[in-house]
PDB file of N, CA and C in Angstrom:
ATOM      1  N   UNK A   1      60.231 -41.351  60.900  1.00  0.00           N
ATOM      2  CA  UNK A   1      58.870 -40.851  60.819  1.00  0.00           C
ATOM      3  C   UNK A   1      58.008 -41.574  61.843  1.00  0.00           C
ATOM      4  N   UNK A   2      57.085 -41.061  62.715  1.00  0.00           N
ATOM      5  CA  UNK A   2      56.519 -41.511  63.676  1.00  0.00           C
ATOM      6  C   UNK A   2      54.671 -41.005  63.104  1.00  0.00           C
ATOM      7  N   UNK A   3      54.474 -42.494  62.447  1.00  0.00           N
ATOM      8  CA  UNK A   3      52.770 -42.564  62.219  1.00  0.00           C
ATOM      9  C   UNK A   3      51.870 -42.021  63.469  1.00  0.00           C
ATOM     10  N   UNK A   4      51.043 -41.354  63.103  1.00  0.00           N
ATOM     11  CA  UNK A   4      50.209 -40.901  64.491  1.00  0.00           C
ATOM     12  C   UNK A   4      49.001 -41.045  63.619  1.00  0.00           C
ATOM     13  N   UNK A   5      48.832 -41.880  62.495  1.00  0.00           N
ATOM     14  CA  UNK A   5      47.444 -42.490  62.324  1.00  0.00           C
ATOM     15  C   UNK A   5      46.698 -43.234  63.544  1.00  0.00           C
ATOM     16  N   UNK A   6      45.547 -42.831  64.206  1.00  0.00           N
ATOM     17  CA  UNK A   6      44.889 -43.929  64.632  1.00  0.00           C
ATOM     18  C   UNK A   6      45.019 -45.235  64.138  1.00  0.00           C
ATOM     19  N   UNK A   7      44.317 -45.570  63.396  1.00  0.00           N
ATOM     20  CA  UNK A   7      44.063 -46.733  62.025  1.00  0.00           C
ATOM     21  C   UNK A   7      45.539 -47.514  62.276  1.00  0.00           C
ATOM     22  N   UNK A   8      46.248 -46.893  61.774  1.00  0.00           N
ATOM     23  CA  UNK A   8      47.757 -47.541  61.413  1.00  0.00           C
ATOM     24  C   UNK A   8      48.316 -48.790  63.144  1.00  0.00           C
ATOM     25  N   UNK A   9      47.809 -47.584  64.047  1.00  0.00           N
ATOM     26  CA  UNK A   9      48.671 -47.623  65.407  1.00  0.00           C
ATOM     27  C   UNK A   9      47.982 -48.771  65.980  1.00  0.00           C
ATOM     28  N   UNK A  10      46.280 -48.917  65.580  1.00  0.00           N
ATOM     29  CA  UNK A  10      44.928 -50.154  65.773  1.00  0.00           C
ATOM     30  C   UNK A  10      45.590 -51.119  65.126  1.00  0.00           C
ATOM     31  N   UNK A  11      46.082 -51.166  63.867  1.00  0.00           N
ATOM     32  CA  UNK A  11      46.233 -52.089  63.028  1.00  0.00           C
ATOM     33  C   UNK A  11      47.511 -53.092  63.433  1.00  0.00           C
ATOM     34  N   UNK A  12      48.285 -52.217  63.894  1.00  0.00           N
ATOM     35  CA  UNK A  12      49.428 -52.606  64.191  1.00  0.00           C
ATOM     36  C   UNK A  12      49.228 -53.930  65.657  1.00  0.00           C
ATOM     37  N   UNK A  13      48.560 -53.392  66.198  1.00  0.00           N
ATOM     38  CA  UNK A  13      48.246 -53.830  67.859  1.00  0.00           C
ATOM     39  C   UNK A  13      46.907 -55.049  67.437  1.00  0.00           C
ATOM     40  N   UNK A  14      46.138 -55.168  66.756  1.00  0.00           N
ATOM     41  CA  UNK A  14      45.202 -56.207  66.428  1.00  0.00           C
ATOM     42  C   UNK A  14      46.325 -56.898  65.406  1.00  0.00           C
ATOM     43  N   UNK A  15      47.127 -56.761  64.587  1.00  0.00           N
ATOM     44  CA  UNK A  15      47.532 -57.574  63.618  1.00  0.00           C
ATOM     45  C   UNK A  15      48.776 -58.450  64.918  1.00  0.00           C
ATOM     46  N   UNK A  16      49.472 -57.941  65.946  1.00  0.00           N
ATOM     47  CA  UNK A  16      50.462 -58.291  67.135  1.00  0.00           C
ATOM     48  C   UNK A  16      49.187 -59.182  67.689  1.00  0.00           C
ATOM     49  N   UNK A  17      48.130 -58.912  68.223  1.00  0.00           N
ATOM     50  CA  UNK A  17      47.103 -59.513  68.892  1.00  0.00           C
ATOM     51  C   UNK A  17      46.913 -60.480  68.754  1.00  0.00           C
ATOM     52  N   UNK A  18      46.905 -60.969  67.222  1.00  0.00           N
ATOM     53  CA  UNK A  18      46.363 -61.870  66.794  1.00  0.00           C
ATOM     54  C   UNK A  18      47.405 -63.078  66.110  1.00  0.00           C
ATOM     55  N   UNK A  19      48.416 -62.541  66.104  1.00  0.00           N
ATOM     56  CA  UNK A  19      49.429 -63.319  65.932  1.00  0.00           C
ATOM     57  C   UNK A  19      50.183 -63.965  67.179  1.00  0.00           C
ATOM     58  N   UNK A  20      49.959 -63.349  68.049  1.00  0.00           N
ATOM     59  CA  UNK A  20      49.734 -63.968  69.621  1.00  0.00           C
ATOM     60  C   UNK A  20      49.090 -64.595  70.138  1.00  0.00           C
ATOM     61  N   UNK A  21      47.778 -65.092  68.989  1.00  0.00           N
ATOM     62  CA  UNK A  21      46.670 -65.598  69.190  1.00  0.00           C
ATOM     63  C   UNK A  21      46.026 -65.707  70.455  1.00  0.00           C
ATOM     64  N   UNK A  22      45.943 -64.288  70.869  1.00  0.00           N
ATOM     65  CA  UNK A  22      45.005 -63.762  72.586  1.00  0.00           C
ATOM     66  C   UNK A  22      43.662 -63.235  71.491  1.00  0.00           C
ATOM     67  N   UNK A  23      42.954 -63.281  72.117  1.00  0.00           N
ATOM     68  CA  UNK A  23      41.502 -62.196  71.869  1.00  0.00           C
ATOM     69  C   UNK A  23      41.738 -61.251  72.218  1.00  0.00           C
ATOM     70  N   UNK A  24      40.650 -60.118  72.200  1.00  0.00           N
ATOM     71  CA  UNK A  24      40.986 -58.925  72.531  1.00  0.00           C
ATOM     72  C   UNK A  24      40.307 -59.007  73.982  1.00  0.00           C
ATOM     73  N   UNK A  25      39.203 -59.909  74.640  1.00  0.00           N
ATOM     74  CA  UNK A  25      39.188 -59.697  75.904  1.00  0.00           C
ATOM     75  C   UNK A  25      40.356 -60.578  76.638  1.00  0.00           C
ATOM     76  N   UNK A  26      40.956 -61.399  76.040  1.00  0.00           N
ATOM     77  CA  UNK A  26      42.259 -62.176  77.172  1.00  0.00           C
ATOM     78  C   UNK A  26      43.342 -60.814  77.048  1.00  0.00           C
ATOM     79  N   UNK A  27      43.376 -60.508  76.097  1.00  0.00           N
ATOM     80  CA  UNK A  27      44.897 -58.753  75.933  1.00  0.00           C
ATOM     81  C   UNK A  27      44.105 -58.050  76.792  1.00  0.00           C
ATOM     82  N   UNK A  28      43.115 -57.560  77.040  1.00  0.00           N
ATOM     83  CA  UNK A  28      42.461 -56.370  77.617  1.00  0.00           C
ATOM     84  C   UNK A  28      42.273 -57.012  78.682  1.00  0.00           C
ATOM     85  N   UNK A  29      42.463 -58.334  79.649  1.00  0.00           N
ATOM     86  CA  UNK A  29      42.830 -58.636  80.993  1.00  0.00           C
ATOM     87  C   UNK A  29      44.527 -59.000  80.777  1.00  0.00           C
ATOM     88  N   UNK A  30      45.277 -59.232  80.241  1.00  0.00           N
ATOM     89  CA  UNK A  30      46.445 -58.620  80.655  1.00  0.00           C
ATOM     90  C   UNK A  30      46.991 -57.846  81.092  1.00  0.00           C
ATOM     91  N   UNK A  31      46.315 -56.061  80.271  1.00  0.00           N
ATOM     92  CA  UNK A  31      46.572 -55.127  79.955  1.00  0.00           C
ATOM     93  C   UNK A  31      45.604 -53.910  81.339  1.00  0.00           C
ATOM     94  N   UNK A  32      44.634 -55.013  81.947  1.00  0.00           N
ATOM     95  CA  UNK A  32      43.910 -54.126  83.244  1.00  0.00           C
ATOM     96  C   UNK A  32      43.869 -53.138  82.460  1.00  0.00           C
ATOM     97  N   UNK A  33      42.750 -53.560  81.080  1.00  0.00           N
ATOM     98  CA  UNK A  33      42.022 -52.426  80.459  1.00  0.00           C
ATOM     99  C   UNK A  33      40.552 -53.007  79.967  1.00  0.00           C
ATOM    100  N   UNK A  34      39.560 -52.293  79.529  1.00  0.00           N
ATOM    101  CA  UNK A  34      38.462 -52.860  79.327  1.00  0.00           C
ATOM    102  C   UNK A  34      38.602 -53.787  77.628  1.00  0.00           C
ATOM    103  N   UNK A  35      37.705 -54.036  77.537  1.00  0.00           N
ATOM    104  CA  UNK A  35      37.232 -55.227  76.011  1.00  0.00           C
ATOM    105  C   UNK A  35      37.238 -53.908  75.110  1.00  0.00           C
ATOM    106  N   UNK A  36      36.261 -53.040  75.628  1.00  0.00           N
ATOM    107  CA  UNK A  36      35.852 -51.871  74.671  1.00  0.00           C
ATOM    108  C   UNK A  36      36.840 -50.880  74.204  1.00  0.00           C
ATOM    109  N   UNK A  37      37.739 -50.491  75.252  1.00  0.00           N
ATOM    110  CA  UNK A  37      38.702 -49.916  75.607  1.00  0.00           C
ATOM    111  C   UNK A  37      39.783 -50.292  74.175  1.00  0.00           C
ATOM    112  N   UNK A  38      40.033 -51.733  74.390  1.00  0.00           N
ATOM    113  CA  UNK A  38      40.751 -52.045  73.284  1.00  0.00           C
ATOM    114  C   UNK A  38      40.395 -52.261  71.746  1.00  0.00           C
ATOM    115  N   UNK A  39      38.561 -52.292  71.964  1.00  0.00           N
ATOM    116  CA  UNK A  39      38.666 -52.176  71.219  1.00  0.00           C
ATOM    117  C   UNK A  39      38.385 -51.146  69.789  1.00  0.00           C
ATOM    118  N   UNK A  40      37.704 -50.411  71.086  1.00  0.00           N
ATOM    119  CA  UNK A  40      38.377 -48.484  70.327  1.00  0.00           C
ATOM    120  C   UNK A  40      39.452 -48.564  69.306  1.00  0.00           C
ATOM    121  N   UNK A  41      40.530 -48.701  70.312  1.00  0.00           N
ATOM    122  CA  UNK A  41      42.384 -48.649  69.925  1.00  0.00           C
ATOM    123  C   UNK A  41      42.082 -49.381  68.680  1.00  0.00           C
ATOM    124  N   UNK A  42      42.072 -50.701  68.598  1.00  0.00           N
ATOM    125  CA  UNK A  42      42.384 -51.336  67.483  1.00  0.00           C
ATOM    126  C   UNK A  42      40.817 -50.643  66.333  1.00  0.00           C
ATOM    127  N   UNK A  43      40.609 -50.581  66.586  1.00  0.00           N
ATOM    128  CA  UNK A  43      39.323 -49.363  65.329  1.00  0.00           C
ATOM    129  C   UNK A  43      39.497 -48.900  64.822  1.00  0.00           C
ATOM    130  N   UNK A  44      41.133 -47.979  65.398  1.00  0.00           N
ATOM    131  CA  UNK A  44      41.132 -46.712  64.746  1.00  0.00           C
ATOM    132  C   UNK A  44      40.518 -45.406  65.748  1.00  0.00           C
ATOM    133  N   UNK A  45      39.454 -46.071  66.305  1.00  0.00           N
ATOM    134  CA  UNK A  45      38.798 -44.925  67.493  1.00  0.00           C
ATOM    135  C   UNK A  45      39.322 -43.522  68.367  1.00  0.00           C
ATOM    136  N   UNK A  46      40.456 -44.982  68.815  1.00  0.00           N
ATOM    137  CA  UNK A  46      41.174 -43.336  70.016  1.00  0.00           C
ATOM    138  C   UNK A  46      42.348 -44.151  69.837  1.00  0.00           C
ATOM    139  N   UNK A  47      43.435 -42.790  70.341  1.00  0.00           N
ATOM    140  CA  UNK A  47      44.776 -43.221  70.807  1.00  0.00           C
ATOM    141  C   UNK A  47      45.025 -43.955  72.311  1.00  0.00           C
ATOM    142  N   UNK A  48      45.931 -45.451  72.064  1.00  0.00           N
ATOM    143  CA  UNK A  48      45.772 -45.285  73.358  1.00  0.00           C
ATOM    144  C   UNK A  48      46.350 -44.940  74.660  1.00  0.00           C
ATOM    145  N   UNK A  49      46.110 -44.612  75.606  1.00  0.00           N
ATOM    146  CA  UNK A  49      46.846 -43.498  76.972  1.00  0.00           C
ATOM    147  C   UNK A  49      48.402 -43.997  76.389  1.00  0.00           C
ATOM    148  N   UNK A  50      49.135 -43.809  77.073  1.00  0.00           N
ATOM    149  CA  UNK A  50      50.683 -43.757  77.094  1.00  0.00           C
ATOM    150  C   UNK A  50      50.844 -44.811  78.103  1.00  0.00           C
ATOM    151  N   UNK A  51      50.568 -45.303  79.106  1.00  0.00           N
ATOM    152  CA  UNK A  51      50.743 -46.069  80.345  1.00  0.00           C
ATOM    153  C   UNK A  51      50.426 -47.425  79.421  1.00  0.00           C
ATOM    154  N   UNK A  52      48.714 -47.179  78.840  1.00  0.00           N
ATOM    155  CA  UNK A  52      48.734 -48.616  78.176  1.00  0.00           C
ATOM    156  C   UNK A  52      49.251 -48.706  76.904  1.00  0.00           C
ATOM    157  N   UNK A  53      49.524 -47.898  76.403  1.00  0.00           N
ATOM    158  CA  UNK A  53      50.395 -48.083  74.918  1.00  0.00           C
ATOM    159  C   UNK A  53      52.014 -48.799  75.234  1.00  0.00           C
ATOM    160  N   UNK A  54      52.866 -48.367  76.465  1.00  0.00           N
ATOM    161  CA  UNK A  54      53.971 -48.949  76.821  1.00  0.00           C
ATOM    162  C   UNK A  54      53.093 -50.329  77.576  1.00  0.00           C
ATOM    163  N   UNK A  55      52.186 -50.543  77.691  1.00  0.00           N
ATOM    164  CA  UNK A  55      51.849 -52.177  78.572  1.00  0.00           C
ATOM    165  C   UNK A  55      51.577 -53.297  77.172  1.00  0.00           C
ATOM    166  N   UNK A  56      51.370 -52.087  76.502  1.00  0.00           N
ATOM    167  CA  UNK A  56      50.991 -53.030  74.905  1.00  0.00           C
ATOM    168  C   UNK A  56      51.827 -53.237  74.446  1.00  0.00           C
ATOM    169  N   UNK A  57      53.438 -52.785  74.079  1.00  0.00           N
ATOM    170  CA  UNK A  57      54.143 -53.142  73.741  1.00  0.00           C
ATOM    171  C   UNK A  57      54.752 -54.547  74.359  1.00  0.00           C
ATOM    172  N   UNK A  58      54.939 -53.716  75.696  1.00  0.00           N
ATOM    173  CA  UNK A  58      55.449 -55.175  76.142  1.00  0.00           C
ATOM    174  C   UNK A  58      54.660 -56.378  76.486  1.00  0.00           C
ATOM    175  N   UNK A  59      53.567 -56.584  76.407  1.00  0.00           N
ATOM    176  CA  UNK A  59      53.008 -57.571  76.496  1.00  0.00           C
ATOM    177  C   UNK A  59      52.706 -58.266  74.762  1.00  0.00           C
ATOM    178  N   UNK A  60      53.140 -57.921  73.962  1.00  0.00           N
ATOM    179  CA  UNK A  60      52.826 -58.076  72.456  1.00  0.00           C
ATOM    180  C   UNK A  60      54.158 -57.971  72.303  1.00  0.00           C
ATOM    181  N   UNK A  61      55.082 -58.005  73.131  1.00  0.00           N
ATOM    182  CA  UNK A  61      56.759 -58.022  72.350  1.00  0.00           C
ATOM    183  C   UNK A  61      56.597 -57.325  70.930  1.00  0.00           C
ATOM    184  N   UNK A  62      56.021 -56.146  71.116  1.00  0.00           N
ATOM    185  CA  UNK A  62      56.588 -54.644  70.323  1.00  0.00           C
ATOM    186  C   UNK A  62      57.899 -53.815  70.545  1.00  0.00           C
ATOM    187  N   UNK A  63      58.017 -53.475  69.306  1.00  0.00           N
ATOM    188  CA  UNK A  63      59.186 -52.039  69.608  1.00  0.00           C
ATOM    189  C   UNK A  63      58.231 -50.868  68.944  1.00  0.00           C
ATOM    190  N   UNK A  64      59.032 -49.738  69.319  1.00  0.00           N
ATOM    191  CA  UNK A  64      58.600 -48.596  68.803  1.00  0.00           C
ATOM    192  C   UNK A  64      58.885 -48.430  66.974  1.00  0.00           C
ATOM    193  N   UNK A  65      59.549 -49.384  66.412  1.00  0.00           N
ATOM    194  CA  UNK A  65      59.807 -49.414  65.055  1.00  0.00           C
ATOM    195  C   UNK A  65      58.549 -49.893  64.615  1.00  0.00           C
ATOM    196  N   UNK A  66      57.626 -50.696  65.691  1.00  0.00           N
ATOM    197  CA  UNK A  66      56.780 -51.264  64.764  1.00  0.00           C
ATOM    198  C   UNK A  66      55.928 -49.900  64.552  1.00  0.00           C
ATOM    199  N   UNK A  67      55.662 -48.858  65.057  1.00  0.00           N
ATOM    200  CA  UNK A  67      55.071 -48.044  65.252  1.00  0.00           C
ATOM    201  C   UNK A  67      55.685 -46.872  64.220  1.00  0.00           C
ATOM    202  N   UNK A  68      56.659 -47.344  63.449  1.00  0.00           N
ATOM    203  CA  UNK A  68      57.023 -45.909  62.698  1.00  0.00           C
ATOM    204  C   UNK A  68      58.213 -45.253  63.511  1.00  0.00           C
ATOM    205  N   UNK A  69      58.381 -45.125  64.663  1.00  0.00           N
ATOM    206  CA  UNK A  69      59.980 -44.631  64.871  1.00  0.00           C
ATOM    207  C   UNK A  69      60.723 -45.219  65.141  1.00  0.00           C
ATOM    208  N   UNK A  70      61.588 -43.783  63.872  1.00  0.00           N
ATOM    209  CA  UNK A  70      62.947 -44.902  63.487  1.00  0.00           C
ATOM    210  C   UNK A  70      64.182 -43.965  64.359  1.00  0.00           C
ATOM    211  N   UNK A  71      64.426 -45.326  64.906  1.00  0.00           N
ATOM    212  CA  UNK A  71      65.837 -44.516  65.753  1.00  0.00           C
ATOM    213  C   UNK A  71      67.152 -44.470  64.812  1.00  0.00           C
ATOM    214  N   UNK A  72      68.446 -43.933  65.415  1.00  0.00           N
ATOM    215  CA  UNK A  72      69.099 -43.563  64.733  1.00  0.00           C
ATOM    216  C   UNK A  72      70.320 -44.766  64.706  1.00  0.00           C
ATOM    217  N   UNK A  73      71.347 -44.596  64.096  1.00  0.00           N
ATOM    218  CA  UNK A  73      71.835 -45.784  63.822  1.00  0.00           C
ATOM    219  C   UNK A  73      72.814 -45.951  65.232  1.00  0.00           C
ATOM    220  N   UNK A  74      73.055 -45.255  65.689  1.00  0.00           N
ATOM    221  CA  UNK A  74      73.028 -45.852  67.503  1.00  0.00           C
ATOM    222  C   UNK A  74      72.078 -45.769  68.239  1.00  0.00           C
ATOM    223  N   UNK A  75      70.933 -46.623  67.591  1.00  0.00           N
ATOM    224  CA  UNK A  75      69.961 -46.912  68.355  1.00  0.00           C
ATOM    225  C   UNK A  75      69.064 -46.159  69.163  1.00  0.00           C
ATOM    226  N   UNK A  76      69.499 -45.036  69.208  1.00  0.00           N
ATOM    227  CA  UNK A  76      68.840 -43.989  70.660  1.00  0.00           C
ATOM    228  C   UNK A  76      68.172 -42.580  69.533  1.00  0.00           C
ATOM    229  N   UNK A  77      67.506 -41.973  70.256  1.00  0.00           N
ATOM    230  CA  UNK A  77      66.738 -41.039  69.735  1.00  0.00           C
ATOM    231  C   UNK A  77      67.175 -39.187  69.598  1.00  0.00           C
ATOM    232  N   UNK A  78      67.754 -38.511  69.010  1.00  0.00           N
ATOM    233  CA  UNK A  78      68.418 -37.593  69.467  1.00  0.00           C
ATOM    234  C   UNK A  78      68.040 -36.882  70.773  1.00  0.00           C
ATOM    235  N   UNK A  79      68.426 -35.646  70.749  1.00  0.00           N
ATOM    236  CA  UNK A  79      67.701 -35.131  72.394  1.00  0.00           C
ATOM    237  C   UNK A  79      66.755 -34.584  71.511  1.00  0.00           C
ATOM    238  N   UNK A  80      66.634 -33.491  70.270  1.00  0.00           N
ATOM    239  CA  UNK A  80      65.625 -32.814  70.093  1.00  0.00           C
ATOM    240  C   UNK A  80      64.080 -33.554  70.160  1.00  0.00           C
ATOM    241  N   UNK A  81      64.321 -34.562  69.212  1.00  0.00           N
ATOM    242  CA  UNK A  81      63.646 -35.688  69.310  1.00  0.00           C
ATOM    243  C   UNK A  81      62.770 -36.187  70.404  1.00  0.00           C
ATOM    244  N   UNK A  82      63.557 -36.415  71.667  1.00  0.00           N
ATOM    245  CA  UNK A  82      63.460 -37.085  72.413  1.00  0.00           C
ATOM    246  C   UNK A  82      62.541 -35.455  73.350  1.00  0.00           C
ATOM    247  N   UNK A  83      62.978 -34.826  73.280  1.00  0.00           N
ATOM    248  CA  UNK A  83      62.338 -33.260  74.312  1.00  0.00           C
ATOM    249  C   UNK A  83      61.199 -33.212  73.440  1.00  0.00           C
ATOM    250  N   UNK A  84      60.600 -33.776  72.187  1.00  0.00           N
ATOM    251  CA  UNK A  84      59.337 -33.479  71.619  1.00  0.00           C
ATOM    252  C   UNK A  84      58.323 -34.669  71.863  1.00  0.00           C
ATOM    253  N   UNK A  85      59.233 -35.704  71.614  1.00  0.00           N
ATOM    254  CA  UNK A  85      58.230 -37.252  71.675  1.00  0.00           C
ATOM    255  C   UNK A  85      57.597 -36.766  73.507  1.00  0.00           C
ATOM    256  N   UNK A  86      58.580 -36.029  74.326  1.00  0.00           N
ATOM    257  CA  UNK A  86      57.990 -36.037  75.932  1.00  0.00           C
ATOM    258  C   UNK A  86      57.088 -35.236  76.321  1.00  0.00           C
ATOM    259  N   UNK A  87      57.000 -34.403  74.984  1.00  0.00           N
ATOM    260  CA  UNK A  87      55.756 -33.122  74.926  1.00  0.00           C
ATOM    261  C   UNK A  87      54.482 -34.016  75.058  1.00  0.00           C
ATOM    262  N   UNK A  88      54.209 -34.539  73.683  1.00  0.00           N
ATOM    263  CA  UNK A  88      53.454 -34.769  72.279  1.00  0.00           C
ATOM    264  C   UNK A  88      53.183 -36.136  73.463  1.00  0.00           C
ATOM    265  N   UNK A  89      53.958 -37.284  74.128  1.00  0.00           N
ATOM    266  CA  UNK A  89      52.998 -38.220  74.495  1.00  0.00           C
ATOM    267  C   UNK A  89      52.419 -38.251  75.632  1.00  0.00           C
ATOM    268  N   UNK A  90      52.263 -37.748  76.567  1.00  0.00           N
ATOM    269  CA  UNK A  90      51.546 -37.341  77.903  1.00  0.00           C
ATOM    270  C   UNK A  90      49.807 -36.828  77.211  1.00  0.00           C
ATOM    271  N   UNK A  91      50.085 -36.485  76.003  1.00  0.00           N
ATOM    272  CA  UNK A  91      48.805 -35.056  75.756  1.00  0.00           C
ATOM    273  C   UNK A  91      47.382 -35.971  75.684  1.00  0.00           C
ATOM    274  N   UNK A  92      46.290 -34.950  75.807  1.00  0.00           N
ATOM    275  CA  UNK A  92      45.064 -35.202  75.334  1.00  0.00           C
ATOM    276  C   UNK A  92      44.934 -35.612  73.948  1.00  0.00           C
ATOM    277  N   UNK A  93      44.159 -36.228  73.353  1.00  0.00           N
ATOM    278  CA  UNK A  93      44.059 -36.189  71.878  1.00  0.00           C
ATOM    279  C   UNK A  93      43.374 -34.641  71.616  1.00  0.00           C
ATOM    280  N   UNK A  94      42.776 -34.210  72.005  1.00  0.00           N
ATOM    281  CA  UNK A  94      42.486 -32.588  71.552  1.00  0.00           C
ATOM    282  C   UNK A  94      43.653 -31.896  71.486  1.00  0.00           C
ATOM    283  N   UNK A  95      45.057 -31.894  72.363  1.00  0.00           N
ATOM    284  CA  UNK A  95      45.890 -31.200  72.097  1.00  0.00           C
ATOM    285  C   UNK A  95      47.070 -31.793  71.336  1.00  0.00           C
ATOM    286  N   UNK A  96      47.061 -33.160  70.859  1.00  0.00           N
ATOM    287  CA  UNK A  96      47.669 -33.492  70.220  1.00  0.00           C
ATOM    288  C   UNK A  96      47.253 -33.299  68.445  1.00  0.00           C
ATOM    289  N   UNK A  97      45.927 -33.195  68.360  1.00  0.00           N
ATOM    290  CA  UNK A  97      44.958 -32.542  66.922  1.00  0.00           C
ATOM    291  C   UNK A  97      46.136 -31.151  66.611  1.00  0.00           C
ATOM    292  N   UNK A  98      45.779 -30.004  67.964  1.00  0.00           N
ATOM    293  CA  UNK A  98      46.448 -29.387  67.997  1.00  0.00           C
ATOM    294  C   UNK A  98      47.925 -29.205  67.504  1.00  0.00           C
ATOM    295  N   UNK A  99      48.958 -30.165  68.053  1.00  0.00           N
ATOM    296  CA  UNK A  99      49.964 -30.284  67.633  1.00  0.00           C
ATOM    297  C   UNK A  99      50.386 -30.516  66.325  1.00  0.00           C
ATOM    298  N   UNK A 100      49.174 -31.230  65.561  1.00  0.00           N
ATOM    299  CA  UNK A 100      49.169 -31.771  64.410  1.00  0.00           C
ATOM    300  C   UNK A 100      49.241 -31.000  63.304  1.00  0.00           C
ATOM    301  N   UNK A 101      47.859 -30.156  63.780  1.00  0.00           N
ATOM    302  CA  UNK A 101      47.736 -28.738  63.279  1.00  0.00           C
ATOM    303  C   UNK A 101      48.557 -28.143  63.056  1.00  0.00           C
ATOM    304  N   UNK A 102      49.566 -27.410  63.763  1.00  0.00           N
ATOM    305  CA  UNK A 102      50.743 -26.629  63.797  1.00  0.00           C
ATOM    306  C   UNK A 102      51.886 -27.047  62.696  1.00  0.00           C
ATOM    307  N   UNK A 103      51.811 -28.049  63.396  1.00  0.00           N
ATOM    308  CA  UNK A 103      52.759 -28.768  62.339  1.00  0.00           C
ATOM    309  C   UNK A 103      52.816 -28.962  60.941  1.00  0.00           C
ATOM    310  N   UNK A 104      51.803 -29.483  60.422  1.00  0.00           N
ATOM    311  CA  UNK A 104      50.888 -29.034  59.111  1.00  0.00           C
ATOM    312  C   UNK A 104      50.967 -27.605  58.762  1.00  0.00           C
ATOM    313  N   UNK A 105      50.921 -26.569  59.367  1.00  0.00           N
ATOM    314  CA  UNK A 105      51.021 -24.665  59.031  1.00  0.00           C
ATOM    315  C   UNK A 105      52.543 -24.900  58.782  1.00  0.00           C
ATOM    316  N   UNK A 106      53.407 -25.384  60.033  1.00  0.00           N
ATOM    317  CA  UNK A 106      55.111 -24.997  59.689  1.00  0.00           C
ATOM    318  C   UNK A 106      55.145 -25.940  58.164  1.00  0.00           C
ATOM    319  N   UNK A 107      55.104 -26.902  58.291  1.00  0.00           N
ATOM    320  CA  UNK A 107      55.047 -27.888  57.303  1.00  0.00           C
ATOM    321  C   UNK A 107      54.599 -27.110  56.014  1.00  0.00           C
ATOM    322  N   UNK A 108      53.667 -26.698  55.611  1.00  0.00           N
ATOM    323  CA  UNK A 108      53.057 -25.562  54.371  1.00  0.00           C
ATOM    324  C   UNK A 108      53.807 -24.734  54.427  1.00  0.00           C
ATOM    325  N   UNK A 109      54.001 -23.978  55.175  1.00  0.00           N
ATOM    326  CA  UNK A 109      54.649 -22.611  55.282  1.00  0.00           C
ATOM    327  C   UNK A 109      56.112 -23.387  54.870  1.00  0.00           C
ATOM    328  N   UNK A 110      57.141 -23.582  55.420  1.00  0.00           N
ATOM    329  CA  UNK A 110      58.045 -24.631  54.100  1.00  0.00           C
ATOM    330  C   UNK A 110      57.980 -24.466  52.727  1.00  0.00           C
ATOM    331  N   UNK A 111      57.268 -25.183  52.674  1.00  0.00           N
ATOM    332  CA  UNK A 111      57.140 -25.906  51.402  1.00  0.00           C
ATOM    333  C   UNK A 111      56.569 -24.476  50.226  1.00  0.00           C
ATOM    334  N   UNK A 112      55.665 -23.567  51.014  1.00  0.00           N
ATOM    335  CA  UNK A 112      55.214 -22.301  50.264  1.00  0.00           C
ATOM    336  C   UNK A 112      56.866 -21.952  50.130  1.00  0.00           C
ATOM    337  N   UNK A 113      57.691 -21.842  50.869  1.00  0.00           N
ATOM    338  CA  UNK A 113      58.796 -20.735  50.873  1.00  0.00           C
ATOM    339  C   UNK A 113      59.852 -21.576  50.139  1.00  0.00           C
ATOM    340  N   UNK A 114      60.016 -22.622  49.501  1.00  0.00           N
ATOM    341  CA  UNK A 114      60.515 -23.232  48.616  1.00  0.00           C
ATOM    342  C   UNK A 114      60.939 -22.726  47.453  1.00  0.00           C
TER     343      UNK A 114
END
């Protein structure tokens, strides 16, 4: 399952932050991102880009588990998987709402036909 809470994804990255004991303006000059910037992200505010979400990991020695996906027990992600995560993370947050959306209708529609 891959959380796409704001909140969750903030929480995750201020609770790494701070156990790294950086501030959020020493991470946000690591990260050649603004103070505010980060601290949107950790708010809950916005998602953040994809460029700095992979700079956050690795500078916070993250995995993507901390984030909710769970790979498979050889480690790697299937292809279907993997052809959706390449959709879904490039996007706008307006078209990722979108995606959400949809998903939620197939998701009901399911569960109605149960």
């Amino acid at each position: 399952m891959i959380y796409d809470d704001k909140k969750f994804i903030g929480n995750v990255i201020r609770n790494a932050r701070k156990q790294a004991k950086l501030s959020q303006a020493e991470l946000s000059e690591k990260l050649g991102m603004t103070e505010k910037n980060l601290g949107n992200i950790e708010n809950g505010r916005q998602y953040p880009q994809v460029n700095n979400f992979l700079r956050i990991i690795e500078v916070l020695n993250l995995s993507l588990n901390d984030f909710g996906v769970n790979l498979t027990e050889n480690n790697s992600l299937d292809n279907e998987k993997l052809k959706l995560l390449s959709k879904i993370l490039p996007c706008s947050e307006n078209r990722i709402k979108l995606y959400n959306k949809a998903v939620s209708l197939i998701d009901e529609t399911i569960y109605l036909n149960k």
